[in-house]
Each structure stands twice: as structure tokens, then as C-alpha cells.
C-alpha atoms as a PDB file:
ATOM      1  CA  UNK A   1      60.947 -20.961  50.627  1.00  0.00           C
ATOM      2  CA  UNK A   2      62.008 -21.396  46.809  1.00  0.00           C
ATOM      3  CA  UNK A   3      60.937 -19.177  44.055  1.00  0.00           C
ATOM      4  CA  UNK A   4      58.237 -21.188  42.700  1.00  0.00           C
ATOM      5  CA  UNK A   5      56.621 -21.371  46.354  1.00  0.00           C
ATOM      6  CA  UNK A   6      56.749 -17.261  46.853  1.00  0.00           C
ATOM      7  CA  UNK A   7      54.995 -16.640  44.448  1.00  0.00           C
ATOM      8  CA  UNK A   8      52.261 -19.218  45.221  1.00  0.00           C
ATOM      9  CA  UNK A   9      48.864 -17.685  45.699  1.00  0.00           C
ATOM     10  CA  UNK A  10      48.364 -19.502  48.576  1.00  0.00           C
ATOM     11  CA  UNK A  11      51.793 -18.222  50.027  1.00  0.00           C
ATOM     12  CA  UNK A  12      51.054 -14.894  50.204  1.00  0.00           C
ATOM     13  CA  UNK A  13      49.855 -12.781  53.129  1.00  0.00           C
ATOM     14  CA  UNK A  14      47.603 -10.217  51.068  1.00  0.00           C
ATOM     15  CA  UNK A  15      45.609 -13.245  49.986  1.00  0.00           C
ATOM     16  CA  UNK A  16      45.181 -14.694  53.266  1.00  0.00           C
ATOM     17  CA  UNK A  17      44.497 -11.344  54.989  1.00  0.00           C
ATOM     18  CA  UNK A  18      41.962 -10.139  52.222  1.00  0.00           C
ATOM     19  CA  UNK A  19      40.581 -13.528  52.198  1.00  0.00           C
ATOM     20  CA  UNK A  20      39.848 -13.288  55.865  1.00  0.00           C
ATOM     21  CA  UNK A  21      38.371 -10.100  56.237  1.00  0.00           C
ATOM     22  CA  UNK A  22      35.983 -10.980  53.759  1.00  0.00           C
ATOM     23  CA  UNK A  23      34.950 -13.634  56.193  1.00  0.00           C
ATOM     24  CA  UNK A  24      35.144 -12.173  59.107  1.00  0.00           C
ATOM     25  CA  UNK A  25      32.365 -10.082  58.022  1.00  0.00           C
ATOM     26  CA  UNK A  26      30.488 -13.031  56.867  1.00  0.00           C
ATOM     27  CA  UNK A  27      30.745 -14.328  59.998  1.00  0.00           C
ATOM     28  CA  UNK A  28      29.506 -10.872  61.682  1.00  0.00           C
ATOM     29  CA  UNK A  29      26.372 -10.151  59.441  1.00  0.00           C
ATOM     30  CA  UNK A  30      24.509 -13.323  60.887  1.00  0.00           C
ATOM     31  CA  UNK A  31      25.185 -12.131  64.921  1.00  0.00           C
ATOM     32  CA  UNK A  32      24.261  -8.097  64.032  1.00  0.00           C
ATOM     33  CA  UNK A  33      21.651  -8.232  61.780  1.00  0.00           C
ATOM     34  CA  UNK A  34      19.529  -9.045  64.274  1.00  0.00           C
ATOM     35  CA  UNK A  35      20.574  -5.878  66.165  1.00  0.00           C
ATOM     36  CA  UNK A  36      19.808  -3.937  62.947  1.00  0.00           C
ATOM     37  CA  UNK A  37      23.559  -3.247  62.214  1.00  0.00           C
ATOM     38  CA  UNK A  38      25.700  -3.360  59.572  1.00  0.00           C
ATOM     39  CA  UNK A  39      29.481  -4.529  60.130  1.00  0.00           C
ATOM     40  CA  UNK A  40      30.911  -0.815  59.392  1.00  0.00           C
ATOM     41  CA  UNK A  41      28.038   0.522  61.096  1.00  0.00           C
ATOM     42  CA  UNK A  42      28.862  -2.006  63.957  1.00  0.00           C
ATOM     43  CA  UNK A  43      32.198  -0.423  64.341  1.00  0.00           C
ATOM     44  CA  UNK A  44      31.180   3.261  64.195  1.00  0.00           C
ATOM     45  CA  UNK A  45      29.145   2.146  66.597  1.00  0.00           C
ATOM     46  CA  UNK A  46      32.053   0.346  69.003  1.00  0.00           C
ATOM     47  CA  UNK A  47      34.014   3.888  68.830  1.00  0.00           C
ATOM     48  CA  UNK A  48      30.829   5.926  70.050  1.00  0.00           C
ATOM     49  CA  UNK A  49      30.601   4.083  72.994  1.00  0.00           C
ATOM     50  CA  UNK A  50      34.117   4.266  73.598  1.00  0.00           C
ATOM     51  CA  UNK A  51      33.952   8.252  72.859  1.00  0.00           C
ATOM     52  CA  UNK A  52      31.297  10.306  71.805  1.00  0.00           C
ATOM     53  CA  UNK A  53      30.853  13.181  70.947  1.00  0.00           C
ATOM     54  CA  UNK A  54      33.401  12.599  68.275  1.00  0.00           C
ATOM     55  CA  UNK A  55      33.672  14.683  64.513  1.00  0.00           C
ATOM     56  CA  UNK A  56      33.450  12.994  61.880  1.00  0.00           C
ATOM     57  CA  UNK A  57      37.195  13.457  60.812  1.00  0.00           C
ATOM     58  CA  UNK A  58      38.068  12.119  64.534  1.00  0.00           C
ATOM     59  CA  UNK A  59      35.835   9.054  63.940  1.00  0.00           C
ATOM     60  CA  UNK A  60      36.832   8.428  60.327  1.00  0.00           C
ATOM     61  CA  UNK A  61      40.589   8.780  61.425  1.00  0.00           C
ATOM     62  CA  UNK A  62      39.501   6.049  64.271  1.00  0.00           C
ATOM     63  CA  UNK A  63      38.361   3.911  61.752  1.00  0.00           C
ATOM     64  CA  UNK A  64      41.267   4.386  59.254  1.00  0.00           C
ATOM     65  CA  UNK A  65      38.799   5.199  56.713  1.00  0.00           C
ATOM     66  CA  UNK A  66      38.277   8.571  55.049  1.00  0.00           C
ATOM     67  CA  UNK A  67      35.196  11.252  55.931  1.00  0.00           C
ATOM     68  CA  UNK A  68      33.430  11.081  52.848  1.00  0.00           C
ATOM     69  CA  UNK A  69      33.318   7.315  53.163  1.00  0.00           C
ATOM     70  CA  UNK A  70      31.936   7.411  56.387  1.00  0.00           C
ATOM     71  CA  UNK A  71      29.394  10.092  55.612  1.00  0.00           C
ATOM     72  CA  UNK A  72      26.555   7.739  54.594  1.00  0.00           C
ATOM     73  CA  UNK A  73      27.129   5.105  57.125  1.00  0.00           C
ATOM     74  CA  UNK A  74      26.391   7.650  59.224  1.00  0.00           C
ATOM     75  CA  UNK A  75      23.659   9.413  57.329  1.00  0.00           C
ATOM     76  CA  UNK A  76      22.590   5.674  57.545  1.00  0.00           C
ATOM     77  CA  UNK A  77      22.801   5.528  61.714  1.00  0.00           C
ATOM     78  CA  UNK A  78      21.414   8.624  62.309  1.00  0.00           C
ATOM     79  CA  UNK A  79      18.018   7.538  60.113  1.00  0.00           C
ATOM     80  CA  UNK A  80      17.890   4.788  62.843  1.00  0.00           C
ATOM     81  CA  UNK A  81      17.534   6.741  65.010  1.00  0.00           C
ATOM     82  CA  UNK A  82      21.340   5.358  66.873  1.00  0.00           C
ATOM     83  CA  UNK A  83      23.061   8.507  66.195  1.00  0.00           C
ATOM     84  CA  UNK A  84      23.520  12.227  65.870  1.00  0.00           C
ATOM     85  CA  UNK A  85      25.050  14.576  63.774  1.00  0.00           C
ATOM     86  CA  UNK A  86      25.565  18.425  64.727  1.00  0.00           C
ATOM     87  CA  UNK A  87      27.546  21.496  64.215  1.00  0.00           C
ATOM     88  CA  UNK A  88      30.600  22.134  67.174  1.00  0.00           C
ATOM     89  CA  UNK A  89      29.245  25.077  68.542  1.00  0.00           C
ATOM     90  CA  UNK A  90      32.784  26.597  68.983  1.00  0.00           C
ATOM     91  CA  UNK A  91      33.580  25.761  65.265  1.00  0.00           C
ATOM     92  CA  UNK A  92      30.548  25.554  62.904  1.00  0.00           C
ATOM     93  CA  UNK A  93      32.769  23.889  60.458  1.00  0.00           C
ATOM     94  CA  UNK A  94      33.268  20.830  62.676  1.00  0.00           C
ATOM     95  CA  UNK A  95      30.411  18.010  62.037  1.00  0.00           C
ATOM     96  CA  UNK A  96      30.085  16.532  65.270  1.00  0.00           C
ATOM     97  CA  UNK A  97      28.911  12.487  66.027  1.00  0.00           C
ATOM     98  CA  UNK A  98      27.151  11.935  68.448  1.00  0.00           C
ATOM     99  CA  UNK A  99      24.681   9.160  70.669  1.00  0.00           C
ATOM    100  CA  UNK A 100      21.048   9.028  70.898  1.00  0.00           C
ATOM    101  CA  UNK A 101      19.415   7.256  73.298  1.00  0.00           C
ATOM    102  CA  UNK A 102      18.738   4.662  70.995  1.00  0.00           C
ATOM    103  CA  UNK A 103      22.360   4.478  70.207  1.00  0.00           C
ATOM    104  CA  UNK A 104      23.006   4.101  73.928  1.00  0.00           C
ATOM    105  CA  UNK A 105      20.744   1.495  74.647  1.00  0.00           C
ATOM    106  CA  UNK A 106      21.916  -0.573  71.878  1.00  0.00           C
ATOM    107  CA  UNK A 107      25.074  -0.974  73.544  1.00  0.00           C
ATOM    108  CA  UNK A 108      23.460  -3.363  75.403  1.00  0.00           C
ATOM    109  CA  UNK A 109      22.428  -5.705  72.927  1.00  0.00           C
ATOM    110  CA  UNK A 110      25.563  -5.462  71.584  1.00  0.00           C
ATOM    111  CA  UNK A 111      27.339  -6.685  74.895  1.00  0.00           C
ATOM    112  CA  UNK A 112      26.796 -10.418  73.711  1.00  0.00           C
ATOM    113  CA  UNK A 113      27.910 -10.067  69.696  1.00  0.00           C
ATOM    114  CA  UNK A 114      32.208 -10.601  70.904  1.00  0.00           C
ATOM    115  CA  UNK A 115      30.624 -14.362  73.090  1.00  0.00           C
ATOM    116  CA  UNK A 116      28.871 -15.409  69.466  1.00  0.00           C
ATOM    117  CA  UNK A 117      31.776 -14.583  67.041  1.00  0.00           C
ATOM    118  CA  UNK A 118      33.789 -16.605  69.455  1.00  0.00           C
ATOM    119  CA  UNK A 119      31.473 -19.351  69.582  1.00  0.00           C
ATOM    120  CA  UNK A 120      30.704 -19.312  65.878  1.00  0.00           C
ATOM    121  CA  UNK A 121      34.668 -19.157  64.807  1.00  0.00           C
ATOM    122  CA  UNK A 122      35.735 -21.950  68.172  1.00  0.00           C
ATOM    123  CA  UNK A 123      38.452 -19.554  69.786  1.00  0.00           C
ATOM    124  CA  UNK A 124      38.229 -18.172  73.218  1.00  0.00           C
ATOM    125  CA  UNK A 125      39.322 -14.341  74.035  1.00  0.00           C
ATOM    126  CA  UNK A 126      42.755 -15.222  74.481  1.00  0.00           C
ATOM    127  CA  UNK A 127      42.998 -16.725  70.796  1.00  0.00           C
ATOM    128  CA  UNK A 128      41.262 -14.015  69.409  1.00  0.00           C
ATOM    129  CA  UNK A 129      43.533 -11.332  71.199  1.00  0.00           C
ATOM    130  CA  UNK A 130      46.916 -12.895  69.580  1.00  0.00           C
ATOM    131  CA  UNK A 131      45.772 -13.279  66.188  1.00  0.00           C
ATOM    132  CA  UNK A 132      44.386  -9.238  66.345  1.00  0.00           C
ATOM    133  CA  UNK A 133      48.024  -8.742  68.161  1.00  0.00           C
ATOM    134  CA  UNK A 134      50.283 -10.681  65.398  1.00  0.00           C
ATOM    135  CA  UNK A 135      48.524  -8.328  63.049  1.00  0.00           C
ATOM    136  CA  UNK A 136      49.006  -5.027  64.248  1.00  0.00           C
ATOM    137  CA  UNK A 137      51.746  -4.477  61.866  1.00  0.00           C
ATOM    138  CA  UNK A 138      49.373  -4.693  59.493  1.00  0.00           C
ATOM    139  CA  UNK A 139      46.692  -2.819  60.727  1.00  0.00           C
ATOM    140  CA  UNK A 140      48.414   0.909  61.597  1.00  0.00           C
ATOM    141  CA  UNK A 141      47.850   3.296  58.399  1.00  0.00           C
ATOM    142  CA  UNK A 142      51.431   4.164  57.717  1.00  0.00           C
ATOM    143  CA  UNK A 143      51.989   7.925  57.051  1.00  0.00           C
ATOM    144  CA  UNK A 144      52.051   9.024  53.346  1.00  0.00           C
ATOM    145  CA  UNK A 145      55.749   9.462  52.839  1.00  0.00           C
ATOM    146  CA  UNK A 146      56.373   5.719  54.395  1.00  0.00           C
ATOM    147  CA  UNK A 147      54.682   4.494  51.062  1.00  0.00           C
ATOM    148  CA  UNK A 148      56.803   3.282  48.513  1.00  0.00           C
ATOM    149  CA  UNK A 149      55.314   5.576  45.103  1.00  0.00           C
END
């Protein structure tokens, strides 16, 4: 690749990354909406029925997002009626996440939103596991001190 082409817009990975996350949730909102989910609450929701009880600093860490961004997405789940927050008995200070049976049931629903995206985007499960693969690189939050300042 020659100068002129690196610094293309259209050669760059950020672009095509950004630009593709901003679809991919495009091409979420139509298949949740009718299970009354937002895509961010759509994955707190995939890591409660992985784990739950989590805390909120467990589930935000999960998410590679911080706490206090989290907070109303899940202020947001629990006035659905999908989730519930608590106090850790054995450590007040802990805010813990957990299902309602609302939550749990939902999982059901949910069991068919991975066959639309496929269907809607025209890969199969194999497809879709090699491009999440190839960017794995990308997706691991890199510790503080690995960032160039």
C-alpha cells in the first residue's frame, strides 16, 4: 500500500469497524424491539442468563463498559420488570444484578433473535463466528499502561 492509499478513508480499519457497529445495531433494533429491548439492554441481558446474580461492576466489566454507564440501562431493565437490583448481603456496598421472572422468561423469546440477524445479514453461524474471531484483537480492553498517552 502507498502513502496516498493509507491514508484513504476507506483504507482504514477504525472507519470500517465504527462504520459497522453502527450497523450492526441497525440491523438489531428491528429483531428486539419487538421483544421490548434495546441493543445494550439486549446484551446486559445475554450476560444475565449466562450468570446472574452478577454486581454491577462484574457486569459492567463483562460488557467493557464502565458502572455509571450501565447504571440507567439497568435502572431502565429493572422498570420492565426483566431485572433486579439489590444490596450483597455480605457487603452492603456491592449493588447486585439480578433476574426476575420476567427476565427469565424472556430468554425465550430471545432464543430466535441470533436465526434473524443471520437471515437479515445472509451469513450462517460459521460466517458469523470468524468475522467475531478475526476481531478479537480488537475487542479485549487493553490494560491502562498498554495505552500509548
Amino acid at each position: 500500500m502507498n502513502d496516498d492509499e493509507a491514508l484513504r478513508l476507506d483504507s482504514q480499519l477504525c472507519f470500517a469497524i465504527v462504520t459497522a457497529a453502527r450497523n450492526v445495531v441497525s440491523i438489531y433494533r428491528p429483531v428486539l424491539e419487538p421483544l421490548g429491548l434495546t441493543h445494550p439492554q439486549y446484551l446486559v441481558m445475554l450476560a444475565l442468563w449466562e450468570r446472574a446474580p452478577q454486581s454491577l461492576s462484574e457486569l459492567a466489566a463483562e460488557l467493557s463498559v464502565e458502572p455509571a454507564t450501565l447504571s440507567p440501562t439497568i435502572k431502565r431493565l429493572e422498570s420492565q420488570g426483566r431485572v433486579a437490583r439489590r444490596r450483597r448481603a455480605e457487603d452492603e456496598r456491592v449493588l447486585e444484578i439480578t433476574l426476575t421472572e420476567e427476565g427469565v422468561r424472556l430468554r425465550e423469546q430471545a432464543l430466535s433473535v441470533p436465526r434473524q440477524i443471520m437471515a437479515r445479514v445472509g451469513l450462517t453461524a460459521a460466517d458469523i463466528a470468524a468475522l467475531r474471531d478475526g476481531l478479537a484483537p480488537f475487542a479485549q480492553r487493553l490494560p491502562a499502561d498498554a495505552v500509548p498517552g
